[in-house]
PDB file of N, CA and C in Angstrom:
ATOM      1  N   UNK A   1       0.844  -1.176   0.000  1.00  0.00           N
ATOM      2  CA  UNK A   1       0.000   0.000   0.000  1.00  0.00           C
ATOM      3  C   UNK A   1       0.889   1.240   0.000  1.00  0.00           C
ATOM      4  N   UNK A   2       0.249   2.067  -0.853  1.00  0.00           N
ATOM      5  CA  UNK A   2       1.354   3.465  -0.858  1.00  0.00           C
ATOM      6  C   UNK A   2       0.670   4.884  -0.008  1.00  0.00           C
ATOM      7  N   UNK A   3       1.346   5.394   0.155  1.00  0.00           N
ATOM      8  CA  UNK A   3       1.061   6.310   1.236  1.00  0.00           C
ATOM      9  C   UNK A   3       0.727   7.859   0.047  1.00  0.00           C
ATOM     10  N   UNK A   4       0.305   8.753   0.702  1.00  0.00           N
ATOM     11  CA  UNK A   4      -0.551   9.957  -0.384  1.00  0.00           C
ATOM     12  C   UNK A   4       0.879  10.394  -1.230  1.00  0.00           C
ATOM     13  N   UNK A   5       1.931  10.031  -0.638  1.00  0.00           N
ATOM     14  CA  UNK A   5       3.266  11.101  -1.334  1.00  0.00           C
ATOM     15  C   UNK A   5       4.035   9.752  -2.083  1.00  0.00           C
ATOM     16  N   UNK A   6       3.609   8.928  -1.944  1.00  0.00           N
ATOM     17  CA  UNK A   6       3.768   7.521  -3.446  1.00  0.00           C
ATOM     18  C   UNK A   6       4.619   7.060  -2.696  1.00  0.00           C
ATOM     19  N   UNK A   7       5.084   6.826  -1.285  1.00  0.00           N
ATOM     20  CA  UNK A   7       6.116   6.084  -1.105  1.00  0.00           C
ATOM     21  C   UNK A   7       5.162   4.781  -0.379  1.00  0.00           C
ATOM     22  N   UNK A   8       5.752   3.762   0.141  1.00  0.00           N
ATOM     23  CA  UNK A   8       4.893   2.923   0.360  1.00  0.00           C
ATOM     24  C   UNK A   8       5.116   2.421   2.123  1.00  0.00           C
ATOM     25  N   UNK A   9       4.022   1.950   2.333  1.00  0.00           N
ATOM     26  CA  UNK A   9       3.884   2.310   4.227  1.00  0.00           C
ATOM     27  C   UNK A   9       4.683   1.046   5.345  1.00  0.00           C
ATOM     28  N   UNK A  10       5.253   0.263   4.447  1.00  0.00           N
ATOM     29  CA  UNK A  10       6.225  -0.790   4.949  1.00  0.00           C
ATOM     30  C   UNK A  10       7.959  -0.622   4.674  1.00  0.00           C
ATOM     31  N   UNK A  11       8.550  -0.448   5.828  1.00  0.00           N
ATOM     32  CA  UNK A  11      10.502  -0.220   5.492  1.00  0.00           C
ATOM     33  C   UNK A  11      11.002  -1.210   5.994  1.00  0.00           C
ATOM     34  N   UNK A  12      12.256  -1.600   5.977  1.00  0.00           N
ATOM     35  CA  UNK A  12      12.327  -2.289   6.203  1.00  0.00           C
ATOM     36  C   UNK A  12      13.819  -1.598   7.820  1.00  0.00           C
ATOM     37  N   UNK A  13      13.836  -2.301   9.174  1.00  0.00           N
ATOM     38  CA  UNK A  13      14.340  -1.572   9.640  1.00  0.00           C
ATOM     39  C   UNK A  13      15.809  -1.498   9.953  1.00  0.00           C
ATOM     40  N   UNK A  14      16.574  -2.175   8.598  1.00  0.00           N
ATOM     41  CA  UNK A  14      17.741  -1.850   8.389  1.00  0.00           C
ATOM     42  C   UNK A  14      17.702  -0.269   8.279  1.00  0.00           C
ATOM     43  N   UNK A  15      16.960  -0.227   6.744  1.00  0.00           N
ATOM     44  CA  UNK A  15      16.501   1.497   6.225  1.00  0.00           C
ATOM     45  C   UNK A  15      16.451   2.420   7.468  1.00  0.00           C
ATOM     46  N   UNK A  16      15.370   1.925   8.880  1.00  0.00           N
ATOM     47  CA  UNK A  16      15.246   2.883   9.138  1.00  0.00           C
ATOM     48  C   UNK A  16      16.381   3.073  10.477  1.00  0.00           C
ATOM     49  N   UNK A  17      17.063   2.275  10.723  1.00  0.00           N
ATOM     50  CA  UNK A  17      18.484   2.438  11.454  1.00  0.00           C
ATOM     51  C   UNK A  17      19.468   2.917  10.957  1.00  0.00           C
ATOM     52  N   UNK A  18      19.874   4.117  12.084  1.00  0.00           N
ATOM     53  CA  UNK A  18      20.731   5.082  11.219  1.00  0.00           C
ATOM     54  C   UNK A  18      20.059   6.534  10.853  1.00  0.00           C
ATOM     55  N   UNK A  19      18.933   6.324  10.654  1.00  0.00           N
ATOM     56  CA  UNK A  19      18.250   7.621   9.979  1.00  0.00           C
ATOM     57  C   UNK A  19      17.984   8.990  11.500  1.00  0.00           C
ATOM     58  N   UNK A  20      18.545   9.890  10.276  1.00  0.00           N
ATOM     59  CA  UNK A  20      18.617  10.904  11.847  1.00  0.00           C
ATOM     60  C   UNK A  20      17.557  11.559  13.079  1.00  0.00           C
ATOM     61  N   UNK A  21      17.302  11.936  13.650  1.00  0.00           N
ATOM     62  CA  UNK A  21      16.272  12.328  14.623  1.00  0.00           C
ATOM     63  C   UNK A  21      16.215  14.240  14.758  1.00  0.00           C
ATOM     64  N   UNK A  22      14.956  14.443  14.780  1.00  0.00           N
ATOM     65  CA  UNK A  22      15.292  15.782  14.628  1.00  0.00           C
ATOM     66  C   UNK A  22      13.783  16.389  15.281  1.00  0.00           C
ATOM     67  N   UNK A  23      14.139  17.545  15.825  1.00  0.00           N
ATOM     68  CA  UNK A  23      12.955  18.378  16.596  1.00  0.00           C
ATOM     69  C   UNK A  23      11.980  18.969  15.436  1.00  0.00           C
ATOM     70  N   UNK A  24      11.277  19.538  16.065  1.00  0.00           N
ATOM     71  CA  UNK A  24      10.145  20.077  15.156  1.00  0.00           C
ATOM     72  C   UNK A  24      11.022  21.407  14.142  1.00  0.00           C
ATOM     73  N   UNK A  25      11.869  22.154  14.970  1.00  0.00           N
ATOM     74  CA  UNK A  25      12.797  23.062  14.656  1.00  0.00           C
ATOM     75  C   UNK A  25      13.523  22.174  13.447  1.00  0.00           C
ATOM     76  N   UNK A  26      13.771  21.451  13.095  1.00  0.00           N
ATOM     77  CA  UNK A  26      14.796  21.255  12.220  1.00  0.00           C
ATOM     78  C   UNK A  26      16.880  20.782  12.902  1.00  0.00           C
ATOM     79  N   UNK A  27      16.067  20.605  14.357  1.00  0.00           N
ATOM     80  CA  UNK A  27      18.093  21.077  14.923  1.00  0.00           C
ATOM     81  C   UNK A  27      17.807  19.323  14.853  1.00  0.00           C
ATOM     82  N   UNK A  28      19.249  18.498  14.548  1.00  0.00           N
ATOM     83  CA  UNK A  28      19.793  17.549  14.805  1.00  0.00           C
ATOM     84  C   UNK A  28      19.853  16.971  16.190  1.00  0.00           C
ATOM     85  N   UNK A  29      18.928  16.076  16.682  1.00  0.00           N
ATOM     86  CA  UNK A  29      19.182  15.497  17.772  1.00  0.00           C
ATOM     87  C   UNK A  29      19.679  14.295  17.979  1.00  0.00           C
ATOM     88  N   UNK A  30      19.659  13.261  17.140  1.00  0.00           N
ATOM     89  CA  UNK A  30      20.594  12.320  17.399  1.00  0.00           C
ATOM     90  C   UNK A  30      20.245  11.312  16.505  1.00  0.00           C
ATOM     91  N   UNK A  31      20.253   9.976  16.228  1.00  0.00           N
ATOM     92  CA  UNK A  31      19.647   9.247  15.321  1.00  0.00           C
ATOM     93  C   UNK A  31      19.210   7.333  15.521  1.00  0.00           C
ATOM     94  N   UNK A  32      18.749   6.881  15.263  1.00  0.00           N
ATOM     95  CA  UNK A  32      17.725   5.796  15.366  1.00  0.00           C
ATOM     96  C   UNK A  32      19.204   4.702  15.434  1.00  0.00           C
ATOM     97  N   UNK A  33      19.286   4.275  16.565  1.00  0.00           N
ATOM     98  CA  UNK A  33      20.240   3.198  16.771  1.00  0.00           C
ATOM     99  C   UNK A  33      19.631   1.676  16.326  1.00  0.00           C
ATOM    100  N   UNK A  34      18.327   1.830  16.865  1.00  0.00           N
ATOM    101  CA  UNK A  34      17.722  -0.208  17.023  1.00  0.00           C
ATOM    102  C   UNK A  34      16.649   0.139  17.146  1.00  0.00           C
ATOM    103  N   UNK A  35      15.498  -0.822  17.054  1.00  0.00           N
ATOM    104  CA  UNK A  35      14.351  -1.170  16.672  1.00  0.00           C
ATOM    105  C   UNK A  35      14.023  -2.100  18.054  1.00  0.00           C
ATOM    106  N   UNK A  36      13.272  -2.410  18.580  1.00  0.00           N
ATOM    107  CA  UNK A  36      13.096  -3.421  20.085  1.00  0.00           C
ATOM    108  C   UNK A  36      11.878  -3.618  19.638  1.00  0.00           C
ATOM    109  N   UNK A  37      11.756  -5.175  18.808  1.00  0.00           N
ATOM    110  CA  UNK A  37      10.221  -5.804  18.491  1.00  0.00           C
ATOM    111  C   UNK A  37      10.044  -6.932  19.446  1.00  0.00           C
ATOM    112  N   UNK A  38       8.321  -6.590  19.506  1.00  0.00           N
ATOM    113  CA  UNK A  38       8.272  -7.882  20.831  1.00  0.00           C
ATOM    114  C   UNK A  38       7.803  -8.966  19.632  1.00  0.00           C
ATOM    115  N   UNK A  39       8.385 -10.093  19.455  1.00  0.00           N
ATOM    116  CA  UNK A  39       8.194 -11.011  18.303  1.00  0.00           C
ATOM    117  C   UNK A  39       6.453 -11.576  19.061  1.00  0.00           C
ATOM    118  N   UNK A  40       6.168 -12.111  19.726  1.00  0.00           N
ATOM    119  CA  UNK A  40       5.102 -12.314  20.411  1.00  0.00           C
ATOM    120  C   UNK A  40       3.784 -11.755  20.208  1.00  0.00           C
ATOM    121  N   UNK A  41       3.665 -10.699  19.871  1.00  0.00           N
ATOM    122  CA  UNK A  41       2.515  -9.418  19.604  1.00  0.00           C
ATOM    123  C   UNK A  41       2.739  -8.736  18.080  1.00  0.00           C
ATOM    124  N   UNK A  42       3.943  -9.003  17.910  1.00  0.00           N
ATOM    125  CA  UNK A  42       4.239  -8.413  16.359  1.00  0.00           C
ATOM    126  C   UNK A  42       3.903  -6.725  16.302  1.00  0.00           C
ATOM    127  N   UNK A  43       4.679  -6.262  17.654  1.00  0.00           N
ATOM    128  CA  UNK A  43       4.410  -4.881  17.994  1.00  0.00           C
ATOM    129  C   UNK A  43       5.841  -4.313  18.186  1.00  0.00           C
ATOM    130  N   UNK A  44       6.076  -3.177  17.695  1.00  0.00           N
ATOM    131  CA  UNK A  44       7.271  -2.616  18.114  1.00  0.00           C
ATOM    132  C   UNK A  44       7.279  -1.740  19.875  1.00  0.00           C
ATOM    133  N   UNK A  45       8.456  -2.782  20.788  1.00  0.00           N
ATOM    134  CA  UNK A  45       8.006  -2.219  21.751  1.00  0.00           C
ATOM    135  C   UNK A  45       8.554  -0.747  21.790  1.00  0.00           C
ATOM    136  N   UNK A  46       9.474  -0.512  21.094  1.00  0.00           N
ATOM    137  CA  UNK A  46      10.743   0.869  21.381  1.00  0.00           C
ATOM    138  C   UNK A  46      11.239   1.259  20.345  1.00  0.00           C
ATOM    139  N   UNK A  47      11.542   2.370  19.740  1.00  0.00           N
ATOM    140  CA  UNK A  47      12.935   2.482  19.345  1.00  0.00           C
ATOM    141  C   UNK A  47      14.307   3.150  19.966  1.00  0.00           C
ATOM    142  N   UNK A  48      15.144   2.457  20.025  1.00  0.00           N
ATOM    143  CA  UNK A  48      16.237   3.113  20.786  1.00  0.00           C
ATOM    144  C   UNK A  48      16.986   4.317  20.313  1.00  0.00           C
ATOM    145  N   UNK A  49      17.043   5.610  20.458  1.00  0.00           N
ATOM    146  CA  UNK A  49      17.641   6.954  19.882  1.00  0.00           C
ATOM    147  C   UNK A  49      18.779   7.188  20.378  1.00  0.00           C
ATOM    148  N   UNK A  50      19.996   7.292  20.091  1.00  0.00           N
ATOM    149  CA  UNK A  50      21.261   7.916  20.465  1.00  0.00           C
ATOM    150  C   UNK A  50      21.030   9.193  20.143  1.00  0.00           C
ATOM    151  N   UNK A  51      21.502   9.880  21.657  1.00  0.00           N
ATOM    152  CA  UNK A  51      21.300  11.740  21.639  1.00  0.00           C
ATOM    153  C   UNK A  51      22.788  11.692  21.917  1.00  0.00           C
ATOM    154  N   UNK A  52      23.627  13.030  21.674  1.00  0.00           N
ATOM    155  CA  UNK A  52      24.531  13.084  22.193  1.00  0.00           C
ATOM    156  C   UNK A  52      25.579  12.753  21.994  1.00  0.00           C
ATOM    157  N   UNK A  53      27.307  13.259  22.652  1.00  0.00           N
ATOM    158  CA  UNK A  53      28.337  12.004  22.608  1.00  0.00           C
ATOM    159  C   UNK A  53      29.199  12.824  21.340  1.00  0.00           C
ATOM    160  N   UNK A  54      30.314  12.179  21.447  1.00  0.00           N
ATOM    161  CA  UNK A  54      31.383  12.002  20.187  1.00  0.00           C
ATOM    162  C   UNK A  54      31.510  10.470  20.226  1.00  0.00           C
ATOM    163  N   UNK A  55      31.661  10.264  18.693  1.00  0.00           N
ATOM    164  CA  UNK A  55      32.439   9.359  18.269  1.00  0.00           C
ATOM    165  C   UNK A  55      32.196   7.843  19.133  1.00  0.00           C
ATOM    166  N   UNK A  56      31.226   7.560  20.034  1.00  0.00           N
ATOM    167  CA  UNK A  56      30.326   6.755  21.004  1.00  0.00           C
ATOM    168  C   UNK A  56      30.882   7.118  21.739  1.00  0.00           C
ATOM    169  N   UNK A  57      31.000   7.855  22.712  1.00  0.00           N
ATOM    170  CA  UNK A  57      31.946   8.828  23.587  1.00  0.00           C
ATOM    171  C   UNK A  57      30.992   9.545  24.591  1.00  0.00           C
ATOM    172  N   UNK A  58      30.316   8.950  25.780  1.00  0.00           N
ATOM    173  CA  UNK A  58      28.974  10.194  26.177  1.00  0.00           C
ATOM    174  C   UNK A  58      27.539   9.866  25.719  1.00  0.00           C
ATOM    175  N   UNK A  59      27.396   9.064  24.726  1.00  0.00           N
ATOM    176  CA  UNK A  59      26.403   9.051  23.905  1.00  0.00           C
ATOM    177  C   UNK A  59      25.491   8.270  25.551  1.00  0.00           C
ATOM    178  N   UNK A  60      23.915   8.531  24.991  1.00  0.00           N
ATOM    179  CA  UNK A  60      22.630   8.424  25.757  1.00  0.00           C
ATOM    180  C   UNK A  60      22.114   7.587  24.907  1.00  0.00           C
ATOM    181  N   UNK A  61      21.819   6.389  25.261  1.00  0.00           N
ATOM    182  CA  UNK A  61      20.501   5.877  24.396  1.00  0.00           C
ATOM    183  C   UNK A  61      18.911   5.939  24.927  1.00  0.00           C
ATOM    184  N   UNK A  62      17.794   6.682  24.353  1.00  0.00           N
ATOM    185  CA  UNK A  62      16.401   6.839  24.698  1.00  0.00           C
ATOM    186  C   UNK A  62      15.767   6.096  24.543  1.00  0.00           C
ATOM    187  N   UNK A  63      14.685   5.570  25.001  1.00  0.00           N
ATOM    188  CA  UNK A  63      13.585   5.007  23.971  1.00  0.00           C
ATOM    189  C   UNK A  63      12.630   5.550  24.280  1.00  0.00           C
ATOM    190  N   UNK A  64      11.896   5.422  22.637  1.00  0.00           N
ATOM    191  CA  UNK A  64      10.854   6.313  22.353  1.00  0.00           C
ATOM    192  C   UNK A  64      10.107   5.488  21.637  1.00  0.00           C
ATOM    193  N   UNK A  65       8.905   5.614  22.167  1.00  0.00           N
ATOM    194  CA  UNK A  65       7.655   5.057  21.298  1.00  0.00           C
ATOM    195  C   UNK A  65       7.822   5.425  20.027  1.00  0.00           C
ATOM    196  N   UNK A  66       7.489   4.097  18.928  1.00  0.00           N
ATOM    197  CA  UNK A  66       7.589   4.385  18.171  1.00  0.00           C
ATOM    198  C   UNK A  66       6.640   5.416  17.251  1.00  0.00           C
ATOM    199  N   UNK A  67       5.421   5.938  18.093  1.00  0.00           N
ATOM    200  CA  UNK A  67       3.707   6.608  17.963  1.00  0.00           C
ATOM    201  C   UNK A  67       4.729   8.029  17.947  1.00  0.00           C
ATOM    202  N   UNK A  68       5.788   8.217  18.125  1.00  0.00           N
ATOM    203  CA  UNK A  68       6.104   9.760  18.813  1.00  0.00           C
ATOM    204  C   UNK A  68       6.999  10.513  17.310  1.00  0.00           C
ATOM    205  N   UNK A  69       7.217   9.347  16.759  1.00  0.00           N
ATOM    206  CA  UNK A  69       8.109   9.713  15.676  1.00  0.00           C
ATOM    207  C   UNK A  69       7.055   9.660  14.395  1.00  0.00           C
ATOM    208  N   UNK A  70       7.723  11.237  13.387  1.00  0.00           N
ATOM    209  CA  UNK A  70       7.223  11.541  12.580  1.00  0.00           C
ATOM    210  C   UNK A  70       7.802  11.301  11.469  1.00  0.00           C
ATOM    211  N   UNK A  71       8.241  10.406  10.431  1.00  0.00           N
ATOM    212  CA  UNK A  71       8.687  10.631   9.510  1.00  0.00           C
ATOM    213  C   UNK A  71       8.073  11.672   8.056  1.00  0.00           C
ATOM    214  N   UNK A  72       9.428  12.390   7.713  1.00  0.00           N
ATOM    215  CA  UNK A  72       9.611  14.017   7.581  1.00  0.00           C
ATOM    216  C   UNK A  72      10.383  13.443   6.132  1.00  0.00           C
ATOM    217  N   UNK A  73       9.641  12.996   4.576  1.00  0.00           N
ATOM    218  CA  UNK A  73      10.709  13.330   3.304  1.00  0.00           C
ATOM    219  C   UNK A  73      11.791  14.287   3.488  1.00  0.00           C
ATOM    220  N   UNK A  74      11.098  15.680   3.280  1.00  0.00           N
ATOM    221  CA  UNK A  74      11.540  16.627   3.130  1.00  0.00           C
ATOM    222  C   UNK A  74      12.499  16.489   3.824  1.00  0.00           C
ATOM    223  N   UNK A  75      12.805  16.325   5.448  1.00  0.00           N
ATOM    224  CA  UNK A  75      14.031  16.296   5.989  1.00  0.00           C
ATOM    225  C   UNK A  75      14.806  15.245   6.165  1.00  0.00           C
ATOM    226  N   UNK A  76      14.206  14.157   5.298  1.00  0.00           N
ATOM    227  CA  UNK A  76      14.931  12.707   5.149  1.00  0.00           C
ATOM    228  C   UNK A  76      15.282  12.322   6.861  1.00  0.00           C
ATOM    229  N   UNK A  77      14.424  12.736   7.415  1.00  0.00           N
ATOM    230  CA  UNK A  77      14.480  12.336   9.075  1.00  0.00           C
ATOM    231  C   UNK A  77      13.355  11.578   9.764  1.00  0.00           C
ATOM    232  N   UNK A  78      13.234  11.279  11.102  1.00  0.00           N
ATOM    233  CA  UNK A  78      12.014  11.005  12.098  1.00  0.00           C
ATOM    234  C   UNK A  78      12.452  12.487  12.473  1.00  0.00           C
ATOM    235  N   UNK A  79      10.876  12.707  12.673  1.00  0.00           N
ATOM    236  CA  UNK A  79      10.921  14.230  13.835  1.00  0.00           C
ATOM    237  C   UNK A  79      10.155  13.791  14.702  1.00  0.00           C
ATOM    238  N   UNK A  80      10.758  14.505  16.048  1.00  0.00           N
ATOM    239  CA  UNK A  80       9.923  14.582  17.460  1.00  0.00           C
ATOM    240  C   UNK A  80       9.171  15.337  17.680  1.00  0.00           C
ATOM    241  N   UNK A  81       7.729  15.758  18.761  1.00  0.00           N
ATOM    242  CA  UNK A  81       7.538  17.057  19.203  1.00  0.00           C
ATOM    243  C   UNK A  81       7.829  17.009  20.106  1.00  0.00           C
ATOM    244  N   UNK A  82       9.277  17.062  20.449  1.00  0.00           N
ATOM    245  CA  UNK A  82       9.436  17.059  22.097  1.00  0.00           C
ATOM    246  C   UNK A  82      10.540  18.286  22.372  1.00  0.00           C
ATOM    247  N   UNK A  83      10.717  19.121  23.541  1.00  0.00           N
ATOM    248  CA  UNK A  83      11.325  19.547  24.091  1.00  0.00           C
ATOM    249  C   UNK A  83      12.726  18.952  24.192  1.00  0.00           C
ATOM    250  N   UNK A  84      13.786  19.835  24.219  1.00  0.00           N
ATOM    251  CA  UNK A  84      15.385  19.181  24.678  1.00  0.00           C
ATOM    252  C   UNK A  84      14.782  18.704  26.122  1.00  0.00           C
ATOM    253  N   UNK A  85      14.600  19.935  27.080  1.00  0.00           N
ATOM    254  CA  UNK A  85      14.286  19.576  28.379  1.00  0.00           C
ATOM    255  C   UNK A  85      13.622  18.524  28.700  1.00  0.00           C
ATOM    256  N   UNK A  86      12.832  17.651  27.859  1.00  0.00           N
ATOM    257  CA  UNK A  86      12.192  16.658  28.179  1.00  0.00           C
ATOM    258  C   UNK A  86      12.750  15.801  27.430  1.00  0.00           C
ATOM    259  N   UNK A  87      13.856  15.465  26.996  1.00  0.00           N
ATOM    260  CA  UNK A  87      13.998  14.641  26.371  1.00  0.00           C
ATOM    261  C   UNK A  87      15.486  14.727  27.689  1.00  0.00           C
ATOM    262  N   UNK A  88      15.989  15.226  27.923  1.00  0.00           N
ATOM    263  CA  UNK A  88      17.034  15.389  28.653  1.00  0.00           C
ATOM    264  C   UNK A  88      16.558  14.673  30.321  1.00  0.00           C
ATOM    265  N   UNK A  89      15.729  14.593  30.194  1.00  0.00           N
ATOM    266  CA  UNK A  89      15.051  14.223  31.611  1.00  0.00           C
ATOM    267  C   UNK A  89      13.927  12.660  31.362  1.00  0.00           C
ATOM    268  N   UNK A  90      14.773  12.438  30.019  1.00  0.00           N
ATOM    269  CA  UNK A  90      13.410  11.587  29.457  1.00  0.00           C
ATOM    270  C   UNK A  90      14.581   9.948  29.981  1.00  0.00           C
ATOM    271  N   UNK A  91      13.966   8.800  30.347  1.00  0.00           N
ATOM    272  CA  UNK A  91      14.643   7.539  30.642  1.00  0.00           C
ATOM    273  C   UNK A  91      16.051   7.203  29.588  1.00  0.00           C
ATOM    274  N   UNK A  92      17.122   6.615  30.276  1.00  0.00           N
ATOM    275  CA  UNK A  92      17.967   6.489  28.928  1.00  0.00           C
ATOM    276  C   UNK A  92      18.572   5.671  30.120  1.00  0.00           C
ATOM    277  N   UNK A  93      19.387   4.606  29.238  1.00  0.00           N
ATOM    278  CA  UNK A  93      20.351   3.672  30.159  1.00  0.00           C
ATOM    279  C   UNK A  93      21.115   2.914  28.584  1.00  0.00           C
ATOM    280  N   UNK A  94      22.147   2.312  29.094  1.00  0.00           N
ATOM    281  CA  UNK A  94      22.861   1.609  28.014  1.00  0.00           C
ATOM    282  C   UNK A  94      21.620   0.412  27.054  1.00  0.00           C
ATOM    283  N   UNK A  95      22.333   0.567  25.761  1.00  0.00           N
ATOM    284  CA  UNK A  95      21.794  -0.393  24.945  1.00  0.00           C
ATOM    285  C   UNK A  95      21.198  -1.736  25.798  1.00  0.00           C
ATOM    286  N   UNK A  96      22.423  -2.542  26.675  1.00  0.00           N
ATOM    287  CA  UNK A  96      22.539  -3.698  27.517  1.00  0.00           C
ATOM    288  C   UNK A  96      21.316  -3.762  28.378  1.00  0.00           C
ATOM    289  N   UNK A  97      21.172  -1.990  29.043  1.00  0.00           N
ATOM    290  CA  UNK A  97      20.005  -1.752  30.389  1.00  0.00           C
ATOM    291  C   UNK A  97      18.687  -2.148  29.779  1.00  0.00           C
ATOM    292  N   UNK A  98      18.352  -1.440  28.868  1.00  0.00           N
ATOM    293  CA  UNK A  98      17.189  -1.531  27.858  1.00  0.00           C
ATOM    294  C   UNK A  98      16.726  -2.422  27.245  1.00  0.00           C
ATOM    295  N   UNK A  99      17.344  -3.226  26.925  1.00  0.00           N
ATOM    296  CA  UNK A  99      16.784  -4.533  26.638  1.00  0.00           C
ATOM    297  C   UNK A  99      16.754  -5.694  27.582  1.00  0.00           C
ATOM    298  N   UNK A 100      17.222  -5.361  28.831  1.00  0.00           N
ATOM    299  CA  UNK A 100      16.867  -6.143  30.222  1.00  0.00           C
ATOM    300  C   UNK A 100      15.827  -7.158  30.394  1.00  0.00           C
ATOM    301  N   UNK A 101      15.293  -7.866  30.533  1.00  0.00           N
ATOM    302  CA  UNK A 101      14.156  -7.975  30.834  1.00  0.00           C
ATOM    303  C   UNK A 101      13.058  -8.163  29.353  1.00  0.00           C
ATOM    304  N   UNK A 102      13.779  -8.529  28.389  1.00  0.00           N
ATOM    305  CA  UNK A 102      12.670  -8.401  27.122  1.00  0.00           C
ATOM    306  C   UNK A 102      12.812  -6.760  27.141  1.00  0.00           C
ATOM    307  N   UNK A 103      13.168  -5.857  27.535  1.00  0.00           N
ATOM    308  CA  UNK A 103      13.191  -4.475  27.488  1.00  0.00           C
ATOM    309  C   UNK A 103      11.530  -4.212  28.204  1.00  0.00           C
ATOM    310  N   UNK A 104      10.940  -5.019  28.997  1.00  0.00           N
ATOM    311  CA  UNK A 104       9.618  -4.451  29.837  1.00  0.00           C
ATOM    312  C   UNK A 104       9.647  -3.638  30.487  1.00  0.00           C
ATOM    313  N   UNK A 105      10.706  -3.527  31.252  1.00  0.00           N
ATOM    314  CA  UNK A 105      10.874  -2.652  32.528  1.00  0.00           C
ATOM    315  C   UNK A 105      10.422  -0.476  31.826  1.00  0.00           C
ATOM    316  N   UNK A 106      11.484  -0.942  30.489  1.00  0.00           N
ATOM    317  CA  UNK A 106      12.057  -0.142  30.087  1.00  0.00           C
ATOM    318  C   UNK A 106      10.588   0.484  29.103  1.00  0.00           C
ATOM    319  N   UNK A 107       9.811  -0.722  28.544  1.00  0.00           N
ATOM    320  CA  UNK A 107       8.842  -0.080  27.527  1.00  0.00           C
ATOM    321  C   UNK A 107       7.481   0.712  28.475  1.00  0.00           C
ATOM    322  N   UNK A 108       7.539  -0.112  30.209  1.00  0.00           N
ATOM    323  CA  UNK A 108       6.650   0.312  31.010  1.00  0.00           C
ATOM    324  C   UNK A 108       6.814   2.079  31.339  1.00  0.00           C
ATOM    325  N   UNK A 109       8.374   1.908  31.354  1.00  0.00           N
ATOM    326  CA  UNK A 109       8.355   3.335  31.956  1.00  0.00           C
ATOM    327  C   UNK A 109       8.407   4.605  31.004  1.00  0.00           C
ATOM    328  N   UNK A 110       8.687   4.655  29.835  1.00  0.00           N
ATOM    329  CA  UNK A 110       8.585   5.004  28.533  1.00  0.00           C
ATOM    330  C   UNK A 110       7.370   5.396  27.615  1.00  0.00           C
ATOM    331  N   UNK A 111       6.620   4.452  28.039  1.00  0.00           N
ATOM    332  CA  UNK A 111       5.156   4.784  27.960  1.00  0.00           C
ATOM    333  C   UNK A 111       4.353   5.280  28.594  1.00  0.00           C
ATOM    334  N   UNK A 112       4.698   5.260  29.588  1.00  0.00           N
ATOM    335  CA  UNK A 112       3.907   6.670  30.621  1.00  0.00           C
ATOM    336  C   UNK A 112       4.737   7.582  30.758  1.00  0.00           C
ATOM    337  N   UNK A 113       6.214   7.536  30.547  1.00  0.00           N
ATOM    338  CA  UNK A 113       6.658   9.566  30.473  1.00  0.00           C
ATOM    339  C   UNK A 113       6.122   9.839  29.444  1.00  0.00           C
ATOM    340  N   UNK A 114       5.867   9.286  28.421  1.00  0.00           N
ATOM    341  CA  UNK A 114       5.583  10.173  26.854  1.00  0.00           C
ATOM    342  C   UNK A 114       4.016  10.451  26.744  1.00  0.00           C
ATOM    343  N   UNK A 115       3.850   9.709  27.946  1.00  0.00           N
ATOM    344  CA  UNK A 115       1.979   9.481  27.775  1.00  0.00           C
ATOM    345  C   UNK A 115       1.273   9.040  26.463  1.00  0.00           C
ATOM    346  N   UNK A 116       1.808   8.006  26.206  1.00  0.00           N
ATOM    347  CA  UNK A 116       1.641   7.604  24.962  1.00  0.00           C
ATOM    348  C   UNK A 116       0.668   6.348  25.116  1.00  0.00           C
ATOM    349  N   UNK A 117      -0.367   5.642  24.356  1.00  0.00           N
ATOM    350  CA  UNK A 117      -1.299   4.883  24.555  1.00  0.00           C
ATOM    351  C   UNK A 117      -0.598   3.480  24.382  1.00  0.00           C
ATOM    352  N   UNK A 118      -0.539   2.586  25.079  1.00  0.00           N
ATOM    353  CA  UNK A 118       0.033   1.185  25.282  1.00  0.00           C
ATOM    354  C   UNK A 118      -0.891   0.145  24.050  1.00  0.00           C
ATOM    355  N   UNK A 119       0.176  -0.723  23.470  1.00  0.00           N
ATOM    356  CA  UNK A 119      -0.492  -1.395  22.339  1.00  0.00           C
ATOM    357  C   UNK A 119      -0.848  -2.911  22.980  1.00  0.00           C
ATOM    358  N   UNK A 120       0.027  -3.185  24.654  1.00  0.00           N
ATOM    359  CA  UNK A 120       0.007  -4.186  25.162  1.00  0.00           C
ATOM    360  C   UNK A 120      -1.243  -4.280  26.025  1.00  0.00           C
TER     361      UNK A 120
END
């Protein structure tokens, strides 16, 4: 199925790993590290965002519902509507932390900072 601007509504998420992250502003915030599917439900529980850092140096990994991200042609990006300040205050722990647990711990608490509607 193709979407109104002819591209079509399935990627695959090599494509979309890697692709950059960006505010409503247009500023560079960081970009789409991993994908966290619960194979079970055939639901994406997360995607994991690297903010931050040199060179993996500092870097933060987020997760963010995947409901929160906008993909943007024009800026060949996902865009957020989120605040730095809330994203700065938003859950982040190593790749390793986050997928803990099936990553539950992590999709529980993630989904109620963003206040985002649970698919589970």
């Amino acid at each position: 199925m193709t979407t109104a601007t002819g591209h079509t509504a399935a990627i695959l998420a090599s494509t979309v790993i890697g692709t950059e992250v960006k505010n409503m502003n247009g500023d560079d915030l960081g970009e789409i590290e991993d994908i966290v599917l619960d194979k079970l439900s055939n639901n994406i529980k997360f995607v994991i965002v690297s903010f931050g850092g040199f060179l993996g140096m500092g870097e933060k990994y987020h997760p963010l519902p995947w409901s929160v991200l906008k993909y943007s042609p024009e800026e060949d990006a996902y865009l957020i509507n989120l605040s730095k300040e809330k994203l700065k205050a938003a859950p982040a722990d190593s790749i390793e932390a986050l997928t803990r647990n099936d990553g539950d711990d992590y999709r529980e608490r993630v989904y109620s900072y963003y206040e985002t509607p649970r698919y589970w």
